[in-house]
N, C-alpha and C. Protein backbone atom coordinates (compact mmCIF):
# COMPACT_ATOMS: atom_id res chain seq x y z
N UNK A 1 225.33 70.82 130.84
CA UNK A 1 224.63 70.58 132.10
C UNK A 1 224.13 69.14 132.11
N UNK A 2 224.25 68.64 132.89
CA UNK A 2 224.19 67.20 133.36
C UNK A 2 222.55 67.18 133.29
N UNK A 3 221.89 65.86 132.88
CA UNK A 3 220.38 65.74 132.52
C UNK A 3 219.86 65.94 134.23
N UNK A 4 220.68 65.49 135.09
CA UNK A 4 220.17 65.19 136.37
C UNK A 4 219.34 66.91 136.75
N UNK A 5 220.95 67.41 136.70
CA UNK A 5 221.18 69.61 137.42
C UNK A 5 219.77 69.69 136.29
N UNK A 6 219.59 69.36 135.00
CA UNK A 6 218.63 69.94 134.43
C UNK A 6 217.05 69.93 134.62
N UNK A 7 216.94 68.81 134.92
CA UNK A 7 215.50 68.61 136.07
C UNK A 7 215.32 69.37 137.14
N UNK A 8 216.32 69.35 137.95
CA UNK A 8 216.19 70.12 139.16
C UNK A 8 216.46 71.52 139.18
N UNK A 9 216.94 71.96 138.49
CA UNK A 9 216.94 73.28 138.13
C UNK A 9 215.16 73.63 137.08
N UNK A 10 214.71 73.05 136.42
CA UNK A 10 213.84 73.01 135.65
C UNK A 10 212.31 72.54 136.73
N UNK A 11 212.78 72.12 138.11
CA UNK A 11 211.57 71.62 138.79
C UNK A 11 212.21 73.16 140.13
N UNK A 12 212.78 73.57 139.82
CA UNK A 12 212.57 74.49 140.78
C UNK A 12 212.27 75.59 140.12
N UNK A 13 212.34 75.97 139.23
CA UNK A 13 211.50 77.23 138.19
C UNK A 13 210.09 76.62 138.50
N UNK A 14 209.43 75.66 138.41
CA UNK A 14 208.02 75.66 138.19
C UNK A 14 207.43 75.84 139.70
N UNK A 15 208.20 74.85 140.16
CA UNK A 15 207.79 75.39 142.03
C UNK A 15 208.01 76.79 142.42
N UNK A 16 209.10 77.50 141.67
CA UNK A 16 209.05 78.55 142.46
C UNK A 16 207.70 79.26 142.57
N UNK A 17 206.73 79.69 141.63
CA UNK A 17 205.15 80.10 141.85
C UNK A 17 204.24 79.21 142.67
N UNK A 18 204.82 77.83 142.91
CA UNK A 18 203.54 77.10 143.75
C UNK A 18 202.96 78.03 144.79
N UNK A 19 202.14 78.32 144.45
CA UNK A 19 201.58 78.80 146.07
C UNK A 19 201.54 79.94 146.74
N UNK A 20 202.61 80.56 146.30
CA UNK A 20 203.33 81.89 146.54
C UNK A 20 201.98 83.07 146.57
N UNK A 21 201.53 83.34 146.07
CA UNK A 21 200.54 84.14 145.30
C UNK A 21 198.86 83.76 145.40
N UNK A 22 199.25 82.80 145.97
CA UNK A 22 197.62 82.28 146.57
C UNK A 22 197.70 81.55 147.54
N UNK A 23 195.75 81.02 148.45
CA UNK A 23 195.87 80.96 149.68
C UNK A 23 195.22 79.52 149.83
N UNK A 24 195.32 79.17 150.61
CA UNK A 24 194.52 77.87 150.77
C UNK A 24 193.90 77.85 152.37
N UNK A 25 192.63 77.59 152.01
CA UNK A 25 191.70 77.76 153.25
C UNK A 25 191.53 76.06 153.99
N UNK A 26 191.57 76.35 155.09
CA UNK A 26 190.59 74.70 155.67
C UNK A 26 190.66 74.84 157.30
N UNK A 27 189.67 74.57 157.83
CA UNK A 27 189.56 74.94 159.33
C UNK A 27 188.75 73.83 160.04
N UNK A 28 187.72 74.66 161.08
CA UNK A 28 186.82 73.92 161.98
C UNK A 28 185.60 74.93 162.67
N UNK A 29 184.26 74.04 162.31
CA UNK A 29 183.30 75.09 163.00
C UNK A 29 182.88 74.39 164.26
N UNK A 30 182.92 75.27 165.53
CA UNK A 30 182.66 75.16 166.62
C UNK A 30 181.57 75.53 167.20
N UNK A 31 181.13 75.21 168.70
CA UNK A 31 180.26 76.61 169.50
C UNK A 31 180.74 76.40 170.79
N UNK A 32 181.14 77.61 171.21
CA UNK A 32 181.60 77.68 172.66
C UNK A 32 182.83 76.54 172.63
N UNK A 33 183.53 76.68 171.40
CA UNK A 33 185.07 75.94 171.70
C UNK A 33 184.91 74.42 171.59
N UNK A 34 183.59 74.46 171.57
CA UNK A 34 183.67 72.37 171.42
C UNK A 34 182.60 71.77 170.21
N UNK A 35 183.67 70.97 169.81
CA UNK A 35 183.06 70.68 168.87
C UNK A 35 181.59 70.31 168.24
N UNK A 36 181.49 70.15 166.94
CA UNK A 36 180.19 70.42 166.28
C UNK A 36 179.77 69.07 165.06
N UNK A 37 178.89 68.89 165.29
CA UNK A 37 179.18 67.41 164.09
C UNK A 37 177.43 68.03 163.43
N UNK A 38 177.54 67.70 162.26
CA UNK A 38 176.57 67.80 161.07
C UNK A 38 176.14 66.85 160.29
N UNK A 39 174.98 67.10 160.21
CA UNK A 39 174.39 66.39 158.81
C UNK A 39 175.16 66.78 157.68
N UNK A 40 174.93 65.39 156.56
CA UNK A 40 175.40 65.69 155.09
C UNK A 40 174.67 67.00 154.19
N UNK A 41 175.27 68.45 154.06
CA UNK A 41 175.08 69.36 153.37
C UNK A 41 174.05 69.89 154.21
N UNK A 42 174.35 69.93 155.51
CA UNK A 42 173.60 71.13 156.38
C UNK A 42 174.29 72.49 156.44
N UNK A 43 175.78 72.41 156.02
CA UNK A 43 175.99 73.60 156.49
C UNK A 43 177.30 73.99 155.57
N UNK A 44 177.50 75.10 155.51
CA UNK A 44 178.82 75.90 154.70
C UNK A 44 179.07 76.93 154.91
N UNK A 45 180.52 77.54 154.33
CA UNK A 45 181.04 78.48 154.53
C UNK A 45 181.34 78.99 153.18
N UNK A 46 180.95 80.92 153.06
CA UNK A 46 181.06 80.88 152.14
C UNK A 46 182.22 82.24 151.95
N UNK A 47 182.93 82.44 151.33
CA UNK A 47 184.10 83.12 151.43
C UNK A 47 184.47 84.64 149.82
N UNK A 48 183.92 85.89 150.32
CA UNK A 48 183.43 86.26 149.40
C UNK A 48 184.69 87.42 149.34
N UNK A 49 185.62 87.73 148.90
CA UNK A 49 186.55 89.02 148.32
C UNK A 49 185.77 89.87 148.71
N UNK A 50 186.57 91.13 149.60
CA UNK A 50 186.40 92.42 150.02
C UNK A 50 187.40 93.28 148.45
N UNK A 51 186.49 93.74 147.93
CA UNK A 51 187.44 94.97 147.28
C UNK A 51 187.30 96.11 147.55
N UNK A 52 188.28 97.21 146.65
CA UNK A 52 189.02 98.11 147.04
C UNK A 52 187.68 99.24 147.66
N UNK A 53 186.44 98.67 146.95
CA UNK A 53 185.45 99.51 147.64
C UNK A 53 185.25 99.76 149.39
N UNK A 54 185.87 98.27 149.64
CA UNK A 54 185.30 97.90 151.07
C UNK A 54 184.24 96.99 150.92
N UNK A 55 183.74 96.60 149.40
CA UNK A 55 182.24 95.99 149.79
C UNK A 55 182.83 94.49 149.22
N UNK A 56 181.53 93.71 149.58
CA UNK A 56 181.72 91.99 149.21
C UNK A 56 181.32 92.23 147.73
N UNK A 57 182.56 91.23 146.83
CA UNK A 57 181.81 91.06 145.32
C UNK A 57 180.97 89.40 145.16
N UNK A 58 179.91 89.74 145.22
CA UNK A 58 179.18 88.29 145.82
C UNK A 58 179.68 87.32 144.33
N UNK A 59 179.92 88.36 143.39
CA UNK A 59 180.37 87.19 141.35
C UNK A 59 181.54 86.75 141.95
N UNK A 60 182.26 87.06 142.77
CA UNK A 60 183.57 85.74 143.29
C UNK A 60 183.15 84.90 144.36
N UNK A 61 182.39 84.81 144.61
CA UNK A 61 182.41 83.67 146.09
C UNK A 61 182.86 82.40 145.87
N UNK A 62 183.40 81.90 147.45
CA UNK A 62 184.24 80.63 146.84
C UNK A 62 183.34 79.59 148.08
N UNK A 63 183.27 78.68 148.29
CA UNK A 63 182.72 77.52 149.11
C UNK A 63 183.08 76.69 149.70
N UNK A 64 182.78 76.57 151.11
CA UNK A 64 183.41 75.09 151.60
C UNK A 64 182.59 74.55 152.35
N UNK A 65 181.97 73.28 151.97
CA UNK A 65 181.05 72.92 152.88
C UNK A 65 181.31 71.74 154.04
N UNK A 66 181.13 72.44 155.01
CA UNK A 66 181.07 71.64 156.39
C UNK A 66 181.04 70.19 156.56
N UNK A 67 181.70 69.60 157.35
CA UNK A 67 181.56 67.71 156.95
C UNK A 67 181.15 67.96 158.38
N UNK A 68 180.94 66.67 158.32
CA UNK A 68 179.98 65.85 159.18
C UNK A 68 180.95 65.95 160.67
N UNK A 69 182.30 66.46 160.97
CA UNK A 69 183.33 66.57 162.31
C UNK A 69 182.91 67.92 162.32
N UNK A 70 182.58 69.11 161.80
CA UNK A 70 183.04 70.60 161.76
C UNK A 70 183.63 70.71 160.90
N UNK A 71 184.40 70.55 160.22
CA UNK A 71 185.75 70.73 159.56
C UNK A 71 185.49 71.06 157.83
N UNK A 72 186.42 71.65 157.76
CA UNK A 72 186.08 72.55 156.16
C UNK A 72 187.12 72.51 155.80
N UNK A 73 187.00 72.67 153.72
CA UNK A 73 187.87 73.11 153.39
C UNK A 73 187.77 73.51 151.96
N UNK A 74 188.65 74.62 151.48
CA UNK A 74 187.90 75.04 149.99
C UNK A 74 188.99 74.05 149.13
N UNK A 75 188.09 73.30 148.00
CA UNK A 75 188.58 72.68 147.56
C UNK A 75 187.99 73.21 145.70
N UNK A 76 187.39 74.23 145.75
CA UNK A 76 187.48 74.81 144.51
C UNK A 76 188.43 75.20 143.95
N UNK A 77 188.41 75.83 142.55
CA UNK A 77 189.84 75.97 142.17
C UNK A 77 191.10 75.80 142.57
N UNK A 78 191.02 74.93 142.36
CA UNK A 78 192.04 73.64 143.09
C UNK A 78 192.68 73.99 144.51
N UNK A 79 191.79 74.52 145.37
CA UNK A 79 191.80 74.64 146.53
C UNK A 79 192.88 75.90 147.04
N UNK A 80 192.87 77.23 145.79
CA UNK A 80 193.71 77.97 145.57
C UNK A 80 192.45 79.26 145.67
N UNK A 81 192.61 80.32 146.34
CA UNK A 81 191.98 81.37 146.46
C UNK A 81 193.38 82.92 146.32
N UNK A 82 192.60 83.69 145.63
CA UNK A 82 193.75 85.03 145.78
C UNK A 82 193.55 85.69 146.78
N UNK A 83 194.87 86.54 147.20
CA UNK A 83 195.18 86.85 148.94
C UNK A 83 194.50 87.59 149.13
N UNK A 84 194.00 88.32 150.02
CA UNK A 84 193.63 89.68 150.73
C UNK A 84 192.65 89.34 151.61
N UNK A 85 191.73 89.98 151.64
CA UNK A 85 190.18 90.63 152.72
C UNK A 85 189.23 89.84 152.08
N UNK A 86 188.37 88.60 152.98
CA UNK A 86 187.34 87.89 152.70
C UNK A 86 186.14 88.62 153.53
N UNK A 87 185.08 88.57 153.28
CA UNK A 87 184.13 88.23 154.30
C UNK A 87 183.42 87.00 154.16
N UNK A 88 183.83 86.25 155.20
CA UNK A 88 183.34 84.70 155.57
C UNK A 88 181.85 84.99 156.49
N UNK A 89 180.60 83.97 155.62
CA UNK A 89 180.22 83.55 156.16
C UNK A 89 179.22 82.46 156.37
N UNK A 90 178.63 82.10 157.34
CA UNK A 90 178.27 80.49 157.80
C UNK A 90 176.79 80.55 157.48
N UNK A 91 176.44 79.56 156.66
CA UNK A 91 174.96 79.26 156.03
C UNK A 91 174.94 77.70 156.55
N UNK A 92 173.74 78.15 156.94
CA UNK A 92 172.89 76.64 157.68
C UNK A 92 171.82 76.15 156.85
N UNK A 93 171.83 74.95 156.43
CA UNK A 93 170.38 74.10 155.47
C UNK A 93 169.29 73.93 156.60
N UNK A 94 168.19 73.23 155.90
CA UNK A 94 167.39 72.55 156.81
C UNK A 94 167.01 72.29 157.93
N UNK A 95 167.53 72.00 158.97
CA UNK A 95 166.62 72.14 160.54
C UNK A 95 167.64 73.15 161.19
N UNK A 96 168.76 72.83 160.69
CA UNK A 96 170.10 74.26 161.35
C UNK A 96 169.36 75.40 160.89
N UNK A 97 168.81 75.59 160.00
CA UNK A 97 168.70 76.86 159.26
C UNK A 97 167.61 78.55 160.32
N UNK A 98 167.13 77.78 160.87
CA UNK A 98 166.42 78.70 161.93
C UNK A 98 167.52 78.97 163.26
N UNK A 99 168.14 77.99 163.55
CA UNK A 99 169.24 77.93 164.86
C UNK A 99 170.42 79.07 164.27
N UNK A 100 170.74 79.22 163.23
CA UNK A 100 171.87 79.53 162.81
C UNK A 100 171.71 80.67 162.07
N UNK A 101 170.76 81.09 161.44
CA UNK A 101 170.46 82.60 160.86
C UNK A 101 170.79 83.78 160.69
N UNK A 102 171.17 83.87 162.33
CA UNK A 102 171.72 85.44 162.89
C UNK A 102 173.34 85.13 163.01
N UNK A 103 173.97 83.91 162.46
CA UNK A 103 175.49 84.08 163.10
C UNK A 103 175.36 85.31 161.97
N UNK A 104 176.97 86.45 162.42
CA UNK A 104 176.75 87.49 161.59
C UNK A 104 178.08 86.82 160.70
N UNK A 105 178.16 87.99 159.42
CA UNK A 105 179.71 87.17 158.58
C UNK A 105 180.73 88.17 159.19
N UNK A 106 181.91 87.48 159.09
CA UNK A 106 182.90 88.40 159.44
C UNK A 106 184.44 88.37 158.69
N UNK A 107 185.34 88.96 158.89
CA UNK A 107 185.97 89.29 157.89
C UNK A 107 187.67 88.51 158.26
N UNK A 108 188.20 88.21 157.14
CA UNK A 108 189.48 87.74 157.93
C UNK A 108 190.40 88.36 156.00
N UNK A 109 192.16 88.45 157.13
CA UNK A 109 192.66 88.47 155.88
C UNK A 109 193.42 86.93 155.10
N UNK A 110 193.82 86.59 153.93
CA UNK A 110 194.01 85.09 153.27
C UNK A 110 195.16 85.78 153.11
N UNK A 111 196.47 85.11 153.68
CA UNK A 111 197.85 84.98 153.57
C UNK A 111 198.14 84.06 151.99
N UNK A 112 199.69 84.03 152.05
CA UNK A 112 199.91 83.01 151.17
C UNK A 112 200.23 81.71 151.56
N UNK A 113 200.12 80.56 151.38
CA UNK A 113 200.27 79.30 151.88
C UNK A 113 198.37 78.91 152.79
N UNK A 114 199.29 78.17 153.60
CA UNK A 114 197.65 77.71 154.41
C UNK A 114 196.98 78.61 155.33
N UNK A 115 195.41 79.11 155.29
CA UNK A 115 194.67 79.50 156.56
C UNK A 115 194.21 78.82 157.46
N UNK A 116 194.21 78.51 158.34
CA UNK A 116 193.40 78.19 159.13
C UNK A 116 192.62 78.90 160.37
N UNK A 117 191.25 78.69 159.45
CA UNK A 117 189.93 79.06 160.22
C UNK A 117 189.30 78.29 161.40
N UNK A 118 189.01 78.78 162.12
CA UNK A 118 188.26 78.32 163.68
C UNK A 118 187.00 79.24 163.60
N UNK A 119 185.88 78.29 163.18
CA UNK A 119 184.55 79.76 163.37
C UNK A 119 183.68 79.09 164.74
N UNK A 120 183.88 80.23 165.74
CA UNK A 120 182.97 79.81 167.08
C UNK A 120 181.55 80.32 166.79
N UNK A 121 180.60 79.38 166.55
CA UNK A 121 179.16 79.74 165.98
C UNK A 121 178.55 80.47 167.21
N UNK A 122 179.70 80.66 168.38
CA UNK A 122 179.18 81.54 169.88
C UNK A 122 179.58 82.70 169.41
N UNK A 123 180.50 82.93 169.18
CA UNK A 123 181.57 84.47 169.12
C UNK A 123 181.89 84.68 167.75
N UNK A 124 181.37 84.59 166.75
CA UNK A 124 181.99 84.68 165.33
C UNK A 124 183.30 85.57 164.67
N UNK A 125 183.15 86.50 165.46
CA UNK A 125 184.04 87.32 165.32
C UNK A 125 185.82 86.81 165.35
């Protein structure tokens, strides 16, 4: 086998798992559809595994905190989450933190490859 076929055969075994098997989150928080801009570490999303109980296991939660456009993205474990049933939800710091209290969390399922989240801080659901 030619050194060349052997790389590429040898770089497509390792790619074949990229990704496959896990999810990658990154979105935008809104209200009423238009956009939202923040203070530095006013606000996050927090993304917690539904298991087989039905209930949240709060020992996995994963994090993404809000930038300063709306916009999120989990960049923990290397920005790799395992698939299924999250319940997402939106925590407000400091002067947000009374405005924002009652958004409720709600639940989405994590495909393989990219999610993208849209949370309307009007309609959360």
């Amino acid at each position: 086998m030619k050194p060349t076929s052997l790389l590429v055969a040898l770089l497509a075994f390792v790619c074949s798992g990229c990704s496959e098997s896990k999810a990658r989150v990154k979105g935008k928080v809104v209200e009423n559809a238009q956009p939202m801009s923040f203070g530095a570490n006013q606000a996050a999303l927090e993304l917690t595994p539904i298991g087989a109980s039905g209930e949240a296991d709060p020992n996995k939660m994963y994090t993404a905190v809000v930038n300063a456009d709306g916009s999120f993205e989990v960049v923990v474990s290397g920005g790799e989450l395992p698939l299924g049933k999250y319940q997402v939800a939106f925590r407000a710091f400091g002067k947000l933190t009374e405005k924002y209290k009652s958004v409720p969390p709600f639940q989405r399922e994590l495909k393989a490859g990219m999610n993208e989240l849209i949370l309307d801080l009007a309609k959360p659901d």
